[in-house]
N, C-alpha and C. Protein backbone atom coordinates (compact mmCIF):
# COMPACT_ATOMS: atom_id res chain seq x y z
N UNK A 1 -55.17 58.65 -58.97
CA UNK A 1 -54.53 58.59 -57.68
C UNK A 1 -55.31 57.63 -56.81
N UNK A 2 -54.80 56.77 -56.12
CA UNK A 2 -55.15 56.24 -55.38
C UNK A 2 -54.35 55.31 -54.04
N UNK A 3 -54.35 55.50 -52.93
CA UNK A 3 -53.70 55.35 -51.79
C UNK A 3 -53.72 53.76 -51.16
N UNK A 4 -52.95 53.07 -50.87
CA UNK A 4 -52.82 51.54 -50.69
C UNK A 4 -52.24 51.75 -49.44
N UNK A 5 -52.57 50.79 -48.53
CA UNK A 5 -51.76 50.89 -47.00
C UNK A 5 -52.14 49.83 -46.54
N UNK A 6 -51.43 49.23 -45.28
CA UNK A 6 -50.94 47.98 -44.73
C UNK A 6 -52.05 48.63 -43.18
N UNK A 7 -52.89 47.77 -43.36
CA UNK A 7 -53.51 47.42 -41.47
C UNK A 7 -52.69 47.87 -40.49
N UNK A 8 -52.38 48.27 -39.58
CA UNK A 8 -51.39 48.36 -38.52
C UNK A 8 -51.66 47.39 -37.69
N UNK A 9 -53.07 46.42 -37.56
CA UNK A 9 -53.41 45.41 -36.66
C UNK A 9 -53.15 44.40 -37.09
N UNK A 10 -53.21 44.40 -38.48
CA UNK A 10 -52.54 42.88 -38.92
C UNK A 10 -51.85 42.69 -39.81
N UNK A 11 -51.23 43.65 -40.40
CA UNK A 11 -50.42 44.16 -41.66
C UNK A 11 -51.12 43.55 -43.17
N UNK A 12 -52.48 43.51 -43.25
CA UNK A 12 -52.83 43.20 -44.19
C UNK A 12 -52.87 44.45 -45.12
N UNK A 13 -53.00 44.24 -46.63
CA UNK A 13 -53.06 45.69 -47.13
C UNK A 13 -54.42 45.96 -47.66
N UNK A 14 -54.85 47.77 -47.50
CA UNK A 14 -56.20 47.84 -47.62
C UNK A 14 -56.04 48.96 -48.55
N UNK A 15 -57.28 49.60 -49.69
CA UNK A 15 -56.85 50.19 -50.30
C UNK A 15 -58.28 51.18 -50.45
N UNK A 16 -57.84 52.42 -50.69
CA UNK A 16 -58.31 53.41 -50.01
C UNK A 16 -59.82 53.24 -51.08
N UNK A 17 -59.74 52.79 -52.07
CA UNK A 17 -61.00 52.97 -53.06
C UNK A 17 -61.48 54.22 -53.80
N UNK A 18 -60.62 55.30 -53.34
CA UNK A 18 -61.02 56.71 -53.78
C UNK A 18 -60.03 56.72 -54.95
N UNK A 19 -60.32 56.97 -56.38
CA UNK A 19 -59.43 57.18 -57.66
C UNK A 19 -59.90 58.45 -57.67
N UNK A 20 -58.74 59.43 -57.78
CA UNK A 20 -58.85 60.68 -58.09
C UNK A 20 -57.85 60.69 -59.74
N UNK A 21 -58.30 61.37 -60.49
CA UNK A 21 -57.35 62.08 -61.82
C UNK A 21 -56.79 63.02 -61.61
N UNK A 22 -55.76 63.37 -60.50
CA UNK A 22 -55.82 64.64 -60.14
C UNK A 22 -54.19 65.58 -61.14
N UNK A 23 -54.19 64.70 -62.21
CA UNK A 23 -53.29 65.01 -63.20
C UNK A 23 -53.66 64.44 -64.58
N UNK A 24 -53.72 65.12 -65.67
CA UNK A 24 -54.60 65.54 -67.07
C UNK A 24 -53.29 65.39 -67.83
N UNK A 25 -53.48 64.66 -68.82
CA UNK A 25 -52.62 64.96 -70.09
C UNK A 25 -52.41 66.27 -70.66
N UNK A 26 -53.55 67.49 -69.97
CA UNK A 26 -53.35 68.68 -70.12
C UNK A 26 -52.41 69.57 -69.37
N UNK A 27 -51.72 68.75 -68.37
CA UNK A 27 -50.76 69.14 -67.18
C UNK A 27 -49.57 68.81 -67.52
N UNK A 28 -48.75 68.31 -68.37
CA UNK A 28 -48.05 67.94 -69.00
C UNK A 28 -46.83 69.16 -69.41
N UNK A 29 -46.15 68.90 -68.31
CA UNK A 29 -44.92 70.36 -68.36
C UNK A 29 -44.97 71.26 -67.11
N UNK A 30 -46.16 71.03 -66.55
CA UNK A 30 -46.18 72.18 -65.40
C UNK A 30 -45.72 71.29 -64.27
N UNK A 31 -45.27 72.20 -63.27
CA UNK A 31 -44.30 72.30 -62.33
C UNK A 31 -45.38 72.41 -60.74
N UNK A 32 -46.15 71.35 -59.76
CA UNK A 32 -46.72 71.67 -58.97
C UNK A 32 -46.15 71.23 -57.59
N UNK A 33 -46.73 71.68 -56.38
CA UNK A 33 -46.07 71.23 -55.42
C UNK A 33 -47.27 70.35 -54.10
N UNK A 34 -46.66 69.11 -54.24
CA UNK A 34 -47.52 68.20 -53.24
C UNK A 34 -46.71 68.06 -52.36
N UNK A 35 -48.04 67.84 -51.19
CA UNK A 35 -47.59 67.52 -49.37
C UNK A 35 -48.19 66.37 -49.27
N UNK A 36 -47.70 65.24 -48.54
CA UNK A 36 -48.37 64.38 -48.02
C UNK A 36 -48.36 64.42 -46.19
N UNK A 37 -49.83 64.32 -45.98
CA UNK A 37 -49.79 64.40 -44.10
C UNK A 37 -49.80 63.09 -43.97
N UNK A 38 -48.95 62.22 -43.18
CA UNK A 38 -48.98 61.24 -42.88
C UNK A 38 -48.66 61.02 -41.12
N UNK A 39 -49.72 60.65 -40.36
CA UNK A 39 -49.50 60.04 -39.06
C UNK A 39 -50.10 58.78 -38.62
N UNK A 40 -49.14 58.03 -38.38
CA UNK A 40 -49.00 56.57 -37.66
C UNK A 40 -50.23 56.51 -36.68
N UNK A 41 -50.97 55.62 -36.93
CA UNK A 41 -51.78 55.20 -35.57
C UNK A 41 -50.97 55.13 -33.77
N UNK A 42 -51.62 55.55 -33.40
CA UNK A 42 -50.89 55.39 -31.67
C UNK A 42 -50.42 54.10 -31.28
N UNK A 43 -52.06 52.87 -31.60
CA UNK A 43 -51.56 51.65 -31.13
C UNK A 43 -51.76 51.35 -32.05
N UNK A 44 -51.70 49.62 -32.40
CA UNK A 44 -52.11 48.65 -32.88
C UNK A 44 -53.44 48.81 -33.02
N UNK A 45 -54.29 49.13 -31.90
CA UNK A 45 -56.10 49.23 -31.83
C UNK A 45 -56.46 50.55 -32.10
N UNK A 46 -55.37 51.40 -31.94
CA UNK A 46 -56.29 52.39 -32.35
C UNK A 46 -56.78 53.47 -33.69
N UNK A 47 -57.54 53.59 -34.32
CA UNK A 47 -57.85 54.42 -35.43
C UNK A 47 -57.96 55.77 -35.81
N UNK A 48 -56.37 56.24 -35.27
CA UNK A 48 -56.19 58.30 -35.28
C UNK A 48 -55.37 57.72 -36.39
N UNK A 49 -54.67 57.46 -37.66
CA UNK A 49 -53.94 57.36 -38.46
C UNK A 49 -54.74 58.35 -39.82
N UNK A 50 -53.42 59.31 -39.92
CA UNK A 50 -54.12 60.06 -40.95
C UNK A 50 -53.39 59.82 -42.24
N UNK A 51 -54.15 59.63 -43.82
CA UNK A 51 -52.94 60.23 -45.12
C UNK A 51 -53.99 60.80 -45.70
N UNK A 52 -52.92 62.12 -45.57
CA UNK A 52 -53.83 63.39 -46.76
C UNK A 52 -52.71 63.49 -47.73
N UNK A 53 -53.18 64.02 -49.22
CA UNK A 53 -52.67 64.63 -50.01
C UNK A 53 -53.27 66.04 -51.01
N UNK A 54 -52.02 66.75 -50.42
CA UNK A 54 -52.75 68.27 -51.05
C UNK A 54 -51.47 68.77 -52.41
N UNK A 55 -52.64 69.14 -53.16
CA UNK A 55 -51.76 69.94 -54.47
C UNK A 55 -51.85 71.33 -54.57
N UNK A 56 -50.61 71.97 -55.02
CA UNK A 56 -50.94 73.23 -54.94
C UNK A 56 -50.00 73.32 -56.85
N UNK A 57 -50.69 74.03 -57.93
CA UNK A 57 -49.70 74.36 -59.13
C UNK A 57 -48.77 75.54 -58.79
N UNK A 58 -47.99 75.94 -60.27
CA UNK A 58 -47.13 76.62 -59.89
C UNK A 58 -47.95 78.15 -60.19
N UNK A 59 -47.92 79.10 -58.91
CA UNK A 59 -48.76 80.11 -59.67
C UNK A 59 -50.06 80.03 -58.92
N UNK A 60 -50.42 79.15 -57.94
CA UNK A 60 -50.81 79.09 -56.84
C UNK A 60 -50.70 79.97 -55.97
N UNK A 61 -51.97 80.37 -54.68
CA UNK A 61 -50.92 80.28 -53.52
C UNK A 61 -51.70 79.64 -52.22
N UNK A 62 -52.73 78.29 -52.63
CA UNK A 62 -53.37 77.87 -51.97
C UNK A 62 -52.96 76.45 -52.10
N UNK A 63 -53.05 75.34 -51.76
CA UNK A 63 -53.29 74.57 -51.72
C UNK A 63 -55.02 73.76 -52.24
N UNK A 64 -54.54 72.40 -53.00
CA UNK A 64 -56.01 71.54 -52.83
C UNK A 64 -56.12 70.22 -52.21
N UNK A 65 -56.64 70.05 -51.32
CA UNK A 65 -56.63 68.90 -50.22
C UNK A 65 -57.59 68.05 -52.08
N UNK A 66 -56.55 66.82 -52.26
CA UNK A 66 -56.91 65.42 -53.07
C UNK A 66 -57.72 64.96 -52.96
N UNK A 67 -56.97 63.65 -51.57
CA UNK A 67 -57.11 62.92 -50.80
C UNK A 67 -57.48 63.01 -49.72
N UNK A 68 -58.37 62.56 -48.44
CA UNK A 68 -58.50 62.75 -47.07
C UNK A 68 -58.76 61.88 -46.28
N UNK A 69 -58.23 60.57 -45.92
CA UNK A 69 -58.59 59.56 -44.91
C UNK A 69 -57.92 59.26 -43.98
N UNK A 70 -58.97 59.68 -43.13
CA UNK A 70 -58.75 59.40 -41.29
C UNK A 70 -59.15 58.59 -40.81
N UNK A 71 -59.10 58.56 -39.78
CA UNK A 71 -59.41 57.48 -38.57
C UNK A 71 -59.09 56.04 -39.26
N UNK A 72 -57.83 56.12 -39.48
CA UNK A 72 -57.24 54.79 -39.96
C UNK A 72 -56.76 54.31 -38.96
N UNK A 73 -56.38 52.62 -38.94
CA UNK A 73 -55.42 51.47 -38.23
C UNK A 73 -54.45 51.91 -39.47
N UNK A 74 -53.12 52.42 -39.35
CA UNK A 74 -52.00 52.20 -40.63
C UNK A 74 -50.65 53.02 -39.88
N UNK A 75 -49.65 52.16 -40.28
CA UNK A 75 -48.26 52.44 -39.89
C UNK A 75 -47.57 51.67 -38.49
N UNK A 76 -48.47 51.12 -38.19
CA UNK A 76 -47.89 50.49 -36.52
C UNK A 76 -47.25 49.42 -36.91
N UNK A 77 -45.65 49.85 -36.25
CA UNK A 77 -45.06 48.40 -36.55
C UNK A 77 -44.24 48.01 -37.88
N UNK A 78 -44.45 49.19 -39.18
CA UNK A 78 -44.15 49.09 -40.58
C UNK A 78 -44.66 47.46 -41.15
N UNK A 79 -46.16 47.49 -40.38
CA UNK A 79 -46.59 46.56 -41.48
C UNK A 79 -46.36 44.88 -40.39
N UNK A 80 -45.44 45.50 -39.15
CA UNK A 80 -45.37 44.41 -38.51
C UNK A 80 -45.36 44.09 -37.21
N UNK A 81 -46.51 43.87 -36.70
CA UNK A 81 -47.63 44.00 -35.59
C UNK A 81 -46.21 44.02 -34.52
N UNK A 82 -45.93 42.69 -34.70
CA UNK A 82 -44.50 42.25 -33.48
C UNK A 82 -42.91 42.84 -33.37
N UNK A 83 -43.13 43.62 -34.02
CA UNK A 83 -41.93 44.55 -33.92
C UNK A 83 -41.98 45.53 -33.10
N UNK A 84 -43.29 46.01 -32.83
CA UNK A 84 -43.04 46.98 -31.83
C UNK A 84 -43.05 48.36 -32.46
N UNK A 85 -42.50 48.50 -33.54
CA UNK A 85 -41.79 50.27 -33.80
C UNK A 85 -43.26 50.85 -34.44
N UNK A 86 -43.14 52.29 -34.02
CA UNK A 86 -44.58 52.84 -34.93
C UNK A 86 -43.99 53.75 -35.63
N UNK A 87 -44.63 53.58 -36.71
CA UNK A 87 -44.53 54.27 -37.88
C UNK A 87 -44.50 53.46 -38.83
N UNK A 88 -43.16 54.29 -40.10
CA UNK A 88 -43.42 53.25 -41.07
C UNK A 88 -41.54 53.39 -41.40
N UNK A 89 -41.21 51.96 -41.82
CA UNK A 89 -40.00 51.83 -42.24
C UNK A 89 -39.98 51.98 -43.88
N UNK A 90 -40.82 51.67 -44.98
CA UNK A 90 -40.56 52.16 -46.10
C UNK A 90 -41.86 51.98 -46.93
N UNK A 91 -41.25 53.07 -48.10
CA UNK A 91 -42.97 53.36 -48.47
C UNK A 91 -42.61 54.06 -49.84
N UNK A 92 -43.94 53.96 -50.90
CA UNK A 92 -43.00 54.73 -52.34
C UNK A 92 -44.39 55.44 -52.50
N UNK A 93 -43.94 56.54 -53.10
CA UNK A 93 -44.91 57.94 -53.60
C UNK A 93 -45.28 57.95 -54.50
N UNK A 94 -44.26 57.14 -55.70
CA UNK A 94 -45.04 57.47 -57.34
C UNK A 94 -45.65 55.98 -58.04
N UNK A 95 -45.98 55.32 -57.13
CA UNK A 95 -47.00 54.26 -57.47
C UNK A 95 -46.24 53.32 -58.61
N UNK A 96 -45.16 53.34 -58.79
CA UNK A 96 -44.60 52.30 -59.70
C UNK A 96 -45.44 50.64 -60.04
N UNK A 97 -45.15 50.72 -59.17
CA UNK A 97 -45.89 48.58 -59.36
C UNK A 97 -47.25 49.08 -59.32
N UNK A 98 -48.12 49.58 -59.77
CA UNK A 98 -49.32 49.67 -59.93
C UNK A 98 -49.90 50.93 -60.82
N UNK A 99 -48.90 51.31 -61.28
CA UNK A 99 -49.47 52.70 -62.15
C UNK A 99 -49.99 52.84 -63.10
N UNK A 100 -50.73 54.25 -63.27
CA UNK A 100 -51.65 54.00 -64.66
C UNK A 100 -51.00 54.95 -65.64
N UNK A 101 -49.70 55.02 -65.36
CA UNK A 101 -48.68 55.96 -66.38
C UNK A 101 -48.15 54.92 -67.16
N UNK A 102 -47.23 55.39 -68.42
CA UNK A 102 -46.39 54.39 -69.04
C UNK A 102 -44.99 54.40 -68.33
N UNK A 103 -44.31 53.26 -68.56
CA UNK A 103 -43.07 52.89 -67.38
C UNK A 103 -42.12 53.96 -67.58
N UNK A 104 -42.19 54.22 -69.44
CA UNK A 104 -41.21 55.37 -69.85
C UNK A 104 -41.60 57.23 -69.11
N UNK A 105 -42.70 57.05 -68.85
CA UNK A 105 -43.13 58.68 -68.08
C UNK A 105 -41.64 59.17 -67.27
N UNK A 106 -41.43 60.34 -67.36
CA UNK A 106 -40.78 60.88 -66.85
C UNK A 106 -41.07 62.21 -65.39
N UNK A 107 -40.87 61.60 -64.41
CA UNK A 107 -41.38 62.70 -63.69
C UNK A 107 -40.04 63.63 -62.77
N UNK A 108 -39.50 64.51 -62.84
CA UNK A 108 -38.65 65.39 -62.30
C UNK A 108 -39.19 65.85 -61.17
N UNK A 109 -38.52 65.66 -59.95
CA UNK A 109 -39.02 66.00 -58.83
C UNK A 109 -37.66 66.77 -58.34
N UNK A 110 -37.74 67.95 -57.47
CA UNK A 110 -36.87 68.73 -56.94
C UNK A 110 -37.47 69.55 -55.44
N UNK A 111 -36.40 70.20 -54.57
CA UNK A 111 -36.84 70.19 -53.71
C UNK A 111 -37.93 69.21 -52.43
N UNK A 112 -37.70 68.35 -52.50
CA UNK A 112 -37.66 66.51 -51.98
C UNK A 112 -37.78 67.35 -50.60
N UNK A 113 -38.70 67.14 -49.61
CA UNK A 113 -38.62 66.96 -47.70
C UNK A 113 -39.25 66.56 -47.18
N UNK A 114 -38.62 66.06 -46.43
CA UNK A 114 -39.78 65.12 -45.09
C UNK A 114 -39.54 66.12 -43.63
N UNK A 115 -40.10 66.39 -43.52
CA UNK A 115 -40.66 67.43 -42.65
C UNK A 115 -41.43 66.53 -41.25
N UNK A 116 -41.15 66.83 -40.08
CA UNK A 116 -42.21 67.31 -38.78
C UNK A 116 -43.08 68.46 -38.57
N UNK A 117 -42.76 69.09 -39.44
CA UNK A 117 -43.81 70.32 -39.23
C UNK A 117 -44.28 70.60 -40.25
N UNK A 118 -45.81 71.38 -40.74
CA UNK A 118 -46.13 71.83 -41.83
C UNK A 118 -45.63 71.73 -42.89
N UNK A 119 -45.89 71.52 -43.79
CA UNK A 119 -45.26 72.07 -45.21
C UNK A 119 -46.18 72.46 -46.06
N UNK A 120 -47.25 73.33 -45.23
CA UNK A 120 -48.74 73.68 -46.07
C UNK A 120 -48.95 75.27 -45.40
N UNK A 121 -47.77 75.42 -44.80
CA UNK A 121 -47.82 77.15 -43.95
C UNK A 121 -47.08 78.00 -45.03
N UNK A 122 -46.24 77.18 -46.20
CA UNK A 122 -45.24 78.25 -47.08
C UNK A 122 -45.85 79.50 -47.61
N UNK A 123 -44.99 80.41 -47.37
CA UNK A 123 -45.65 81.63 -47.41
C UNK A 123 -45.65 82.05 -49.09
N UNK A 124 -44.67 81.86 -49.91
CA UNK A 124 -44.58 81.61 -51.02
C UNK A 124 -43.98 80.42 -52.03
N UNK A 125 -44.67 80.15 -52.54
CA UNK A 125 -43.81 78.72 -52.81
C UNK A 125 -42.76 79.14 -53.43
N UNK A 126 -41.86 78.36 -53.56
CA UNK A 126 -40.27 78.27 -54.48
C UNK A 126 -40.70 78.41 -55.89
N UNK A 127 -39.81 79.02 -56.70
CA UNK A 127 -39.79 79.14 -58.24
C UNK A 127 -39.59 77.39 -58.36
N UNK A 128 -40.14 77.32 -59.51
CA UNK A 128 -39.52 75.65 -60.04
C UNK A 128 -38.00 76.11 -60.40
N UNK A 129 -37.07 74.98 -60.34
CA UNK A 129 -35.60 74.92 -60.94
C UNK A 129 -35.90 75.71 -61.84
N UNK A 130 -34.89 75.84 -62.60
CA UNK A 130 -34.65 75.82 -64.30
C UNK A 130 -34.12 74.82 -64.96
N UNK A 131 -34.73 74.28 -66.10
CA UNK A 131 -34.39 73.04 -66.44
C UNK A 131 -33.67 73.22 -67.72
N UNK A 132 -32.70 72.72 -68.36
CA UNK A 132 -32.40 72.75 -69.67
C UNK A 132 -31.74 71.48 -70.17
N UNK A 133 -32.36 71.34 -71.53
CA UNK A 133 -31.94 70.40 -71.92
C UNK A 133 -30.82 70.18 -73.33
N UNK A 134 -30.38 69.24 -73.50
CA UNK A 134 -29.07 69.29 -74.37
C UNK A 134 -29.60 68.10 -75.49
């Protein structure tokens, strides 16, 4: 794992340097549930921009904070100082153009949200689907 993001001061991209393994060829079938905290810097200058990522398996009922870097410049503008807008206009989660999976990996994702509030307060997590195959 590892986290890549765009400057908010000059939209250059910077990359977090932390490689986590935080998935094993021994994980292979199980069903876990990740949050990402993501908040936009205020300004252009300033460095409150947070991205965390926490895992929790299935059979859990805690969470594990990954990832943790704060006091970032990231999201002002989506990368483009003169636009004005804060936040971010687009962004990908499973690391495609840079991954250390094979292209054929298959990953099933369900229950998908982008949330304003928590998604680390669930009091019990959701059963995984049921999956079957033909």
């Amino acid at each position: 794992m590892n986290i890549q993001f765009r400057n908010g001061s000059n939209g250059k991209y910077k990359n977090s340097k932390v490689y986590k393994n935080f998935i094993t060829p021994a994980d292979a079938g199980k069903w876990m549930q990740v949050v990402y905290h993501l908040k936009a810097s205020a300004t252009t200058s300033s460095n409150d921009g947070v991205i965390r990522m926490y895992r929790r398996w299935d059979g859990e009922f805690k969470f594990t904070l990954i990832n943790d870097l704060s006091n970032l410049n990231v999201g002002i503008g989506a990368g483009s100082v003169s636009s004005g807008r804060l936040g971010w206009a687009a962004g990908y989660i499973m690391g495609y153009a840079n991954t250390s999976y094979a292209t054929d990996t298959e990953w099933l994702l369900d229950s998908f949200t982008v949330s304003d509030t928590s998604l680390l307060t669930l009091v019990t997590p959701k059963s995984p689907t049921t999956l079957s195959t033909q």
